[in-house]
PDB file of N, CA and C in Angstrom:
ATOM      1  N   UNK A   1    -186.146   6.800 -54.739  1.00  0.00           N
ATOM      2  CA  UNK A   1    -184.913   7.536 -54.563  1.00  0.00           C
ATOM      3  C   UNK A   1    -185.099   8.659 -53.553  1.00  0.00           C
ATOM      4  N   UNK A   2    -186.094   9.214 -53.857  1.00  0.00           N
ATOM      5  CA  UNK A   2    -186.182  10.423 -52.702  1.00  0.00           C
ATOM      6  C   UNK A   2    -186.835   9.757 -51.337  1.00  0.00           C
ATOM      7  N   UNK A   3    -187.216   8.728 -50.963  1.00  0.00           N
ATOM      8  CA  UNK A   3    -187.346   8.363 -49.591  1.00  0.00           C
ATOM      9  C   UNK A   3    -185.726   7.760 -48.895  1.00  0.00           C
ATOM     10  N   UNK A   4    -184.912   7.473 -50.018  1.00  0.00           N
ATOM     11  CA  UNK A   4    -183.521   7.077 -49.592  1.00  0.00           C
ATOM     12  C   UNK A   4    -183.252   8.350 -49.156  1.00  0.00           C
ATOM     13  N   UNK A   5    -183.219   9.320 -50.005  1.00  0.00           N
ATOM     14  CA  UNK A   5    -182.525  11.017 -49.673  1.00  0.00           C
ATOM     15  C   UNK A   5    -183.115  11.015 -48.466  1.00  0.00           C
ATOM     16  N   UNK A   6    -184.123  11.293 -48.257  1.00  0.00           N
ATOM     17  CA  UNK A   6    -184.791  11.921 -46.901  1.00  0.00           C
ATOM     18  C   UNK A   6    -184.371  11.084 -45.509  1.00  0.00           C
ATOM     19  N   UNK A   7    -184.274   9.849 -46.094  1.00  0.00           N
ATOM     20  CA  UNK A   7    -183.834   8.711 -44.803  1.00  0.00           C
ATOM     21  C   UNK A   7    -182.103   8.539 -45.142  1.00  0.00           C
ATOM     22  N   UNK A   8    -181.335   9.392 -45.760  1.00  0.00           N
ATOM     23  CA  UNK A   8    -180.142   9.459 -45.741  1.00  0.00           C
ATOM     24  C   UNK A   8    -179.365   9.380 -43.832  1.00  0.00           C
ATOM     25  N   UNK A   9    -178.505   8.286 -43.876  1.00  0.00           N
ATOM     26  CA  UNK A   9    -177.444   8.162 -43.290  1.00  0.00           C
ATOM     27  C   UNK A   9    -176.299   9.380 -43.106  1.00  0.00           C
ATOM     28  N   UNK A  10    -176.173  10.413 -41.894  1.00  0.00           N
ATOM     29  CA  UNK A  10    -175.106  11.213 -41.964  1.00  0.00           C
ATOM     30  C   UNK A  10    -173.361  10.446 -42.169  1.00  0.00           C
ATOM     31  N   UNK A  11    -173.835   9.050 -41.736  1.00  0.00           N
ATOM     32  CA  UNK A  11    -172.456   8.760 -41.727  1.00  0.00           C
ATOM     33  C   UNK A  11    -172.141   7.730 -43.051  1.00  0.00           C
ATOM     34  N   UNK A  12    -173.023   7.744 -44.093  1.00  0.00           N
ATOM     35  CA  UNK A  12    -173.301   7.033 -45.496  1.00  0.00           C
ATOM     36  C   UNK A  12    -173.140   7.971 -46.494  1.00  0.00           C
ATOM     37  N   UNK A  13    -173.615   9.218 -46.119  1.00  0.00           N
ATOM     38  CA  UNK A  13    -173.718   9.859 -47.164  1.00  0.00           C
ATOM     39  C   UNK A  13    -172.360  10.790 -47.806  1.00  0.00           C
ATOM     40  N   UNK A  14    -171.822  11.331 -46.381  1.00  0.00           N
ATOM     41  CA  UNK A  14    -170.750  12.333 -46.650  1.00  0.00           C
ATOM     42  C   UNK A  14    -170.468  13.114 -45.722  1.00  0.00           C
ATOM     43  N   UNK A  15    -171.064  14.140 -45.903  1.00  0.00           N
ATOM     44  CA  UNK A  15    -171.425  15.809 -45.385  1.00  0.00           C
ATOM     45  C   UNK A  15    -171.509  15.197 -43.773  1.00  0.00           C
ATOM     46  N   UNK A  16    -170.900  16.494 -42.809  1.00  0.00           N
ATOM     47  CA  UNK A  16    -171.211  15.963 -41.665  1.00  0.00           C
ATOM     48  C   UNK A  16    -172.505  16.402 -41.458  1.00  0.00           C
ATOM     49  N   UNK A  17    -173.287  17.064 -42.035  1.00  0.00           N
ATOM     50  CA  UNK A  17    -174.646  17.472 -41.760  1.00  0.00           C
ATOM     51  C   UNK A  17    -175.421  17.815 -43.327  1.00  0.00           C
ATOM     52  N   UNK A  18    -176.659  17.049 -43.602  1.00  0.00           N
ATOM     53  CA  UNK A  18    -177.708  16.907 -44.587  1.00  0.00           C
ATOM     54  C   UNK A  18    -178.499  17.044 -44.462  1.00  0.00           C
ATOM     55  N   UNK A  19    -179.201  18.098 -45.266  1.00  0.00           N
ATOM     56  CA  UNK A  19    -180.622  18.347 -44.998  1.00  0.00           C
ATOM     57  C   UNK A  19    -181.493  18.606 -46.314  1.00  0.00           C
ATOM     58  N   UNK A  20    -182.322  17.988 -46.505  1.00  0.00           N
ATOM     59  CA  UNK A  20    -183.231  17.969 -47.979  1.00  0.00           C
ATOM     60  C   UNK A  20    -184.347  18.710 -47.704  1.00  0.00           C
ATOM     61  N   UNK A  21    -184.381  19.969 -48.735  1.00  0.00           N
ATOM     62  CA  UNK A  21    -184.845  21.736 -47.665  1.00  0.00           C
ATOM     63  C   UNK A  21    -186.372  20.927 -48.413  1.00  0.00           C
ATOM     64  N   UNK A  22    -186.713  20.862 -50.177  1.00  0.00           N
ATOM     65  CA  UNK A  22    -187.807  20.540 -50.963  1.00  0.00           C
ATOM     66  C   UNK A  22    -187.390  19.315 -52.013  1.00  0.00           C
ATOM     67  N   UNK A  23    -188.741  19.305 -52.449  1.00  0.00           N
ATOM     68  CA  UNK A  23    -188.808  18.028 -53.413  1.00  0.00           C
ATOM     69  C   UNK A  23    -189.727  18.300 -54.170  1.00  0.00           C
ATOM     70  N   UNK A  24    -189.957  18.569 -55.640  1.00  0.00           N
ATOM     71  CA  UNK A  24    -190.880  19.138 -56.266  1.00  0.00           C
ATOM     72  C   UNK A  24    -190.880  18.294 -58.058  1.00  0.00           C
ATOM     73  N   UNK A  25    -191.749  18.570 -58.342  1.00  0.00           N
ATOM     74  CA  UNK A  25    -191.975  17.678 -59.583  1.00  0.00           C
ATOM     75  C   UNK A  25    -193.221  17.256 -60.798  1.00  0.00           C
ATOM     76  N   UNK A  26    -192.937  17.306 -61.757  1.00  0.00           N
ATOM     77  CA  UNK A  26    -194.470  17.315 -62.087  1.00  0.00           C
ATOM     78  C   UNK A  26    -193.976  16.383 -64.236  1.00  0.00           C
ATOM     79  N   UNK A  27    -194.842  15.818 -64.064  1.00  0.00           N
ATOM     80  CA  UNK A  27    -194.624  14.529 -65.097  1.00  0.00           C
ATOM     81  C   UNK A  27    -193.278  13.748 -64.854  1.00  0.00           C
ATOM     82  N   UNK A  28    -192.641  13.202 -65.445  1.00  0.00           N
ATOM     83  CA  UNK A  28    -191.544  12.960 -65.568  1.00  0.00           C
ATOM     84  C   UNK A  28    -189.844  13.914 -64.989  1.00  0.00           C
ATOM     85  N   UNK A  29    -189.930  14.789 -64.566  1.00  0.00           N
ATOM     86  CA  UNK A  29    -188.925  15.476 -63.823  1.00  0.00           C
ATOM     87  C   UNK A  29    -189.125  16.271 -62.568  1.00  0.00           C
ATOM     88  N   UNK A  30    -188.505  15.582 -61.493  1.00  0.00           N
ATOM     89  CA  UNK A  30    -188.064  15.916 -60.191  1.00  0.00           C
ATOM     90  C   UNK A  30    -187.027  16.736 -59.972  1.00  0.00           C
ATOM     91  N   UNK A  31    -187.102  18.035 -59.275  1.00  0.00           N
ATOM     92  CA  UNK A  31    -186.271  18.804 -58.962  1.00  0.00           C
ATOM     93  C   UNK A  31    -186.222  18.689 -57.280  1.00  0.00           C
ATOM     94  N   UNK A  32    -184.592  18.352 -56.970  1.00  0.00           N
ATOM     95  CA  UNK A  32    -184.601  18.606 -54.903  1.00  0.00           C
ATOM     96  C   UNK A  32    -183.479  19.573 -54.744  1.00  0.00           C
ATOM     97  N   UNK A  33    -184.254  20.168 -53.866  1.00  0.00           N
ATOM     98  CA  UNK A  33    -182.855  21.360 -53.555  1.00  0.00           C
ATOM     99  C   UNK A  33    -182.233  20.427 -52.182  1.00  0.00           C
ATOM    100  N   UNK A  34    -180.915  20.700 -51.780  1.00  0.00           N
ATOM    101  CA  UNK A  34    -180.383  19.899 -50.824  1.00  0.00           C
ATOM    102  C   UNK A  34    -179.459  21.101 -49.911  1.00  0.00           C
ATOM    103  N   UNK A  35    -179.311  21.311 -48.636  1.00  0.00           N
ATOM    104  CA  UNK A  35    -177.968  21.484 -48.550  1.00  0.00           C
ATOM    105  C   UNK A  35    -177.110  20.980 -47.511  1.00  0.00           C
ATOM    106  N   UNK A  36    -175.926  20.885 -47.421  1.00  0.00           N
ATOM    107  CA  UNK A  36    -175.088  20.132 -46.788  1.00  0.00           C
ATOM    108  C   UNK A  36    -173.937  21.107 -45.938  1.00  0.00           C
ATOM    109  N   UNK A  37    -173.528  20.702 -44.872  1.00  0.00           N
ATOM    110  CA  UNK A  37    -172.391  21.692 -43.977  1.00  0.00           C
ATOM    111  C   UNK A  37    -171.135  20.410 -43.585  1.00  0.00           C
ATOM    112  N   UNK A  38    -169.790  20.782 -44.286  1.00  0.00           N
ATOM    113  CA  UNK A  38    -168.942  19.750 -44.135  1.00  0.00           C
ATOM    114  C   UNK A  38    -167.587  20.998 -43.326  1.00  0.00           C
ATOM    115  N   UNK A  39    -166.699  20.280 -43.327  1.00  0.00           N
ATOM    116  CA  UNK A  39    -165.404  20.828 -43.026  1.00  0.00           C
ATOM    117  C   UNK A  39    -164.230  20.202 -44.222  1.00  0.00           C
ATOM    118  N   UNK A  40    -163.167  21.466 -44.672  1.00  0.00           N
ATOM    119  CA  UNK A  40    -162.687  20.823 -45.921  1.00  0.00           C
ATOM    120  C   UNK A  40    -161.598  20.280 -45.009  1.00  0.00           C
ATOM    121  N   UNK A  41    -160.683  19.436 -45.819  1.00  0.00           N
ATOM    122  CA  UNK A  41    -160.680  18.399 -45.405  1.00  0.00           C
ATOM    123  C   UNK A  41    -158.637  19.171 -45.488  1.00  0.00           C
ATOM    124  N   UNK A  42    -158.270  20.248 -46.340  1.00  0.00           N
ATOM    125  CA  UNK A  42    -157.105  20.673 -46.395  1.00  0.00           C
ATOM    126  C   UNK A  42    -157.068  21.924 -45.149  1.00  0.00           C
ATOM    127  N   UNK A  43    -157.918  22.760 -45.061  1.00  0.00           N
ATOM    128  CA  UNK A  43    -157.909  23.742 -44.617  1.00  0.00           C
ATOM    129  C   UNK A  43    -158.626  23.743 -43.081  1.00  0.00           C
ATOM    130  N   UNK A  44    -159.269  22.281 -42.876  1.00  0.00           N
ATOM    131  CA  UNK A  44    -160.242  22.862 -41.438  1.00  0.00           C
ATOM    132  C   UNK A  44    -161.364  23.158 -41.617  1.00  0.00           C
ATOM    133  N   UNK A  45    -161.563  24.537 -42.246  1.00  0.00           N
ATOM    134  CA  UNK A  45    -162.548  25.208 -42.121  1.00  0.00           C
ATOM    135  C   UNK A  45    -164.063  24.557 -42.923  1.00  0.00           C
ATOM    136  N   UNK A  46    -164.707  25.492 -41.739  1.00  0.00           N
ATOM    137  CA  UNK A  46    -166.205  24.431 -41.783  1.00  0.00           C
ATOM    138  C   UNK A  46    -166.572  25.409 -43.105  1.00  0.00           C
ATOM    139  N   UNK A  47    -167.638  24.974 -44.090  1.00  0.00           N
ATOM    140  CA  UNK A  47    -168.459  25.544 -45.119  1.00  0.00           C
ATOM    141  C   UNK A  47    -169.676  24.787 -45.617  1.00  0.00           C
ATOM    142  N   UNK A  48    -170.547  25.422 -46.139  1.00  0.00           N
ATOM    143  CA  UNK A  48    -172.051  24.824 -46.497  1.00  0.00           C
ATOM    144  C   UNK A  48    -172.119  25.344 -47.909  1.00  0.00           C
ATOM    145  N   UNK A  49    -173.222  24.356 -48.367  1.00  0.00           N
ATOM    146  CA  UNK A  49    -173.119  24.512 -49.378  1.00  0.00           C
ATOM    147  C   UNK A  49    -174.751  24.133 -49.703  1.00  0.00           C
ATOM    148  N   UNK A  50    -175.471  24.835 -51.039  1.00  0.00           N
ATOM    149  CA  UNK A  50    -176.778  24.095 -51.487  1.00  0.00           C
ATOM    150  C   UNK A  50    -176.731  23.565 -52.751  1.00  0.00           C
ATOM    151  N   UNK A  51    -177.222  22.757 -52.787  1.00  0.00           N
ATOM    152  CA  UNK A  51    -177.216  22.174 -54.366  1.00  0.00           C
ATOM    153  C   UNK A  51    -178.857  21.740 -54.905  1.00  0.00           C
ATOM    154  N   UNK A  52    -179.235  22.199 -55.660  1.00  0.00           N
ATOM    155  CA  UNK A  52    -180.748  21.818 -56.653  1.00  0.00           C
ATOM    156  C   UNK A  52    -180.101  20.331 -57.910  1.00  0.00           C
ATOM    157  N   UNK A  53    -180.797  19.341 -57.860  1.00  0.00           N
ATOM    158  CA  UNK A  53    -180.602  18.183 -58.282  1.00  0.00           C
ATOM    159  C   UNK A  53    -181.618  18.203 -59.341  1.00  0.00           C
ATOM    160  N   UNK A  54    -181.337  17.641 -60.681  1.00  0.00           N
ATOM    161  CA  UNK A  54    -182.733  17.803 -61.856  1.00  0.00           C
ATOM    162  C   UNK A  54    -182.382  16.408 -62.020  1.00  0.00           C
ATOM    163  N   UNK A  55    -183.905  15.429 -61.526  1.00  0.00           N
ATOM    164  CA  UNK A  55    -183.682  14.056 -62.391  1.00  0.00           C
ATOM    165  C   UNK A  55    -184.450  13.637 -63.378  1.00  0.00           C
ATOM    166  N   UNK A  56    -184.605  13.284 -64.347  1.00  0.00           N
ATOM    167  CA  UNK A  56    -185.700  12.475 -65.312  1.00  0.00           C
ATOM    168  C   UNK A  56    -185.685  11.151 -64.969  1.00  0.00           C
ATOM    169  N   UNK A  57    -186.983  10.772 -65.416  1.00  0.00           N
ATOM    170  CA  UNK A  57    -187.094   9.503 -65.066  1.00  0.00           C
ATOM    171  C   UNK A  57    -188.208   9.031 -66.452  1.00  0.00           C
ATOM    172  N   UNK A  58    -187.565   7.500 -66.638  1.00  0.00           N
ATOM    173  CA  UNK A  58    -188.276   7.074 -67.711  1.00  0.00           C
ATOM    174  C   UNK A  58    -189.450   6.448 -67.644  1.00  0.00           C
ATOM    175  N   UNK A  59    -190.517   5.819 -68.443  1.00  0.00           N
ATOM    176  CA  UNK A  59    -191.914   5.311 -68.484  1.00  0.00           C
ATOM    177  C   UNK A  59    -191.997   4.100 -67.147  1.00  0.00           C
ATOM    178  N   UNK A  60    -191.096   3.615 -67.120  1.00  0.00           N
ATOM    179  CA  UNK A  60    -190.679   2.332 -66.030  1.00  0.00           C
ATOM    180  C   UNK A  60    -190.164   2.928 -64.368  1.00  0.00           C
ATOM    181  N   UNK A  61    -190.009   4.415 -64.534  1.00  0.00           N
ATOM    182  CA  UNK A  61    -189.603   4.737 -63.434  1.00  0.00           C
ATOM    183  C   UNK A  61    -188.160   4.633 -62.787  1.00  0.00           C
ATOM    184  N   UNK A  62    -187.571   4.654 -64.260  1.00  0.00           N
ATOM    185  CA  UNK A  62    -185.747   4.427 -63.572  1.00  0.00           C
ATOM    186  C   UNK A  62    -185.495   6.134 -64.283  1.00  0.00           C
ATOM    187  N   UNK A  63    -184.218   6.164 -63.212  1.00  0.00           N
ATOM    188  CA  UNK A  63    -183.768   7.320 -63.553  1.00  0.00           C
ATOM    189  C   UNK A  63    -182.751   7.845 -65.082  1.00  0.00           C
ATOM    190  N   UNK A  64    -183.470   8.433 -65.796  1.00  0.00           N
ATOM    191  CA  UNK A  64    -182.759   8.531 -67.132  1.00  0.00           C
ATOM    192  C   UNK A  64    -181.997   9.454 -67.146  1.00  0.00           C
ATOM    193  N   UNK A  65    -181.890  10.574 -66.516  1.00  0.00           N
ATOM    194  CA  UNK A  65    -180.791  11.882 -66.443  1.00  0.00           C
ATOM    195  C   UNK A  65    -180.760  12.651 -65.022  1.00  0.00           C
ATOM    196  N   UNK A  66    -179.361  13.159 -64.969  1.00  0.00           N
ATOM    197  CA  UNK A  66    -179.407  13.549 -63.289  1.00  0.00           C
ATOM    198  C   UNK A  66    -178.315  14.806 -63.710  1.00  0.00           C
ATOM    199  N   UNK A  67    -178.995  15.631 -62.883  1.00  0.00           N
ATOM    200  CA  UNK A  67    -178.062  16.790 -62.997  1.00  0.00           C
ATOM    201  C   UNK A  67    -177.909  17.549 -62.278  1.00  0.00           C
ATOM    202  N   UNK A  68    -176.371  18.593 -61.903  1.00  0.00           N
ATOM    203  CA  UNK A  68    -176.881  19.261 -60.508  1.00  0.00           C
ATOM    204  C   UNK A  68    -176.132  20.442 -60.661  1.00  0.00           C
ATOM    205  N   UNK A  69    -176.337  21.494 -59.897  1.00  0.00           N
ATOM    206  CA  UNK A  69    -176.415  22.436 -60.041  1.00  0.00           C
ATOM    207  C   UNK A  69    -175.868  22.914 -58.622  1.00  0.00           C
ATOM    208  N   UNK A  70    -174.927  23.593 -58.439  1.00  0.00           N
ATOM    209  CA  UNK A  70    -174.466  23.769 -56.893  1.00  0.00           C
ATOM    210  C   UNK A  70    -173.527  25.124 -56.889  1.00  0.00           C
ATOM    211  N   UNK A  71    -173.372  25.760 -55.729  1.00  0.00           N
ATOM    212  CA  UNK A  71    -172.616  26.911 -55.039  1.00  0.00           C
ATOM    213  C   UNK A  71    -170.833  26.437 -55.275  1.00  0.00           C
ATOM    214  N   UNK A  72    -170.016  25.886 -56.029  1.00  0.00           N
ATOM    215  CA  UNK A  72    -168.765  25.297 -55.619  1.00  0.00           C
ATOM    216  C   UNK A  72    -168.036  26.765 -55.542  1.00  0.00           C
ATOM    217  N   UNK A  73    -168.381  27.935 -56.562  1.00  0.00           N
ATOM    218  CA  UNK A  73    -167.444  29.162 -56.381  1.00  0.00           C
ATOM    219  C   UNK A  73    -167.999  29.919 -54.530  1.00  0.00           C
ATOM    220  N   UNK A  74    -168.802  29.846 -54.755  1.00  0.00           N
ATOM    221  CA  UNK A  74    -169.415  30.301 -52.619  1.00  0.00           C
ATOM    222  C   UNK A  74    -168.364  29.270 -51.608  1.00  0.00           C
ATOM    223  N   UNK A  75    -168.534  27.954 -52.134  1.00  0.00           N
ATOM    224  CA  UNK A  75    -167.906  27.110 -51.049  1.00  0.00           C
ATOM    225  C   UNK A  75    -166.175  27.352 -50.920  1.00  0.00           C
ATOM    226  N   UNK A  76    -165.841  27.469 -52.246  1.00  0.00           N
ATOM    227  CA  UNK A  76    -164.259  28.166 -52.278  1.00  0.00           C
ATOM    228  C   UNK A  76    -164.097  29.337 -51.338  1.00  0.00           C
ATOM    229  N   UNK A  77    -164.952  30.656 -51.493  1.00  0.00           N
ATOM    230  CA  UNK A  77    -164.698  32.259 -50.875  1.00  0.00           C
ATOM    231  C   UNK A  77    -164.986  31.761 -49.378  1.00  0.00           C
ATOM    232  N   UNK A  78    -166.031  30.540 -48.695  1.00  0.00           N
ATOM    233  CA  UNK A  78    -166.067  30.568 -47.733  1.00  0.00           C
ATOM    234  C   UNK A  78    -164.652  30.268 -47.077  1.00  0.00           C
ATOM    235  N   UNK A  79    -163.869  29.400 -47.839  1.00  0.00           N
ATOM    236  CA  UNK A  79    -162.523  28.755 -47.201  1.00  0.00           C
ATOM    237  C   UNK A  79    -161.075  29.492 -47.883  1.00  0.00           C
ATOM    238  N   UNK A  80    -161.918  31.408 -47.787  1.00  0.00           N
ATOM    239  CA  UNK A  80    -160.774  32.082 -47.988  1.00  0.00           C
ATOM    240  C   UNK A  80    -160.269  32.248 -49.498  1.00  0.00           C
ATOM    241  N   UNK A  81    -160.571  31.335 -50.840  1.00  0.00           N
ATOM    242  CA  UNK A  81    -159.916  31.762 -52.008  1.00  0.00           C
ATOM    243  C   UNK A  81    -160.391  32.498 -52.473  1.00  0.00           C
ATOM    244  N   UNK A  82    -160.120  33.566 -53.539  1.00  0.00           N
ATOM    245  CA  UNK A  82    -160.492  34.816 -54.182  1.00  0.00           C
ATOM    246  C   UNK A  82    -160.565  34.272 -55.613  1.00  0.00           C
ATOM    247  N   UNK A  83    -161.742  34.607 -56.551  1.00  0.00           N
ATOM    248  CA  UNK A  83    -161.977  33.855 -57.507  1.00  0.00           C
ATOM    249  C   UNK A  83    -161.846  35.203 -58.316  1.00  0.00           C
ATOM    250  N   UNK A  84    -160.793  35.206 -59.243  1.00  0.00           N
ATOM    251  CA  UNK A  84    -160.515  36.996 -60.326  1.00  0.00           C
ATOM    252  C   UNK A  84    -159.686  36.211 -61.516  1.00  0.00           C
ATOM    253  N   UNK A  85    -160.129  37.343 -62.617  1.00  0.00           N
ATOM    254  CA  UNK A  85    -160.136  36.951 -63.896  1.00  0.00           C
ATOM    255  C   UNK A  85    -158.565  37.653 -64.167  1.00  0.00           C
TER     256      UNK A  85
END
């Protein structure tokens, strides 16, 4: 999975620009931080974003849990919205 990430397709994946910063891991769980620079798609405006990915993986080597963790309130303020309680 992580030689797919690293050999990711800009025009497969999404984002007009991908970049996989680390890759780190130790027994059974892999952590990758990622980040990506798109343009939204209502507003124009360009924004980036990072996201840290947590996967497990089972005795056979398939992936048993995936989880992620990302900036979405940063990527909003970049494209101008105000986030208040």
């Amino acid at each position: 999975m992580l030689e797919w990430m690293a050999g990711a397709d800009d025009e497969d994946w999404g984002p007009e620009k991908w970049e996989l910063h680390e890759a780190v891991g130790q027994g059974n769980v892999v952590y990758v931080w990622t980040q990506a620079w798109n343009t939204d798609e209502v507003s124009g405006l360009p924004f980036e974003s990072h996201q840290v990915t947590r996967m497990m993986f089972n005795d056979a080597g398939q992936v048993q849990a995936i989880a992620n963790l990302s900036e979405d309130r940063f990527v909003l303020e970049q494209m101008g919205y105000t986030i208040s309680r």
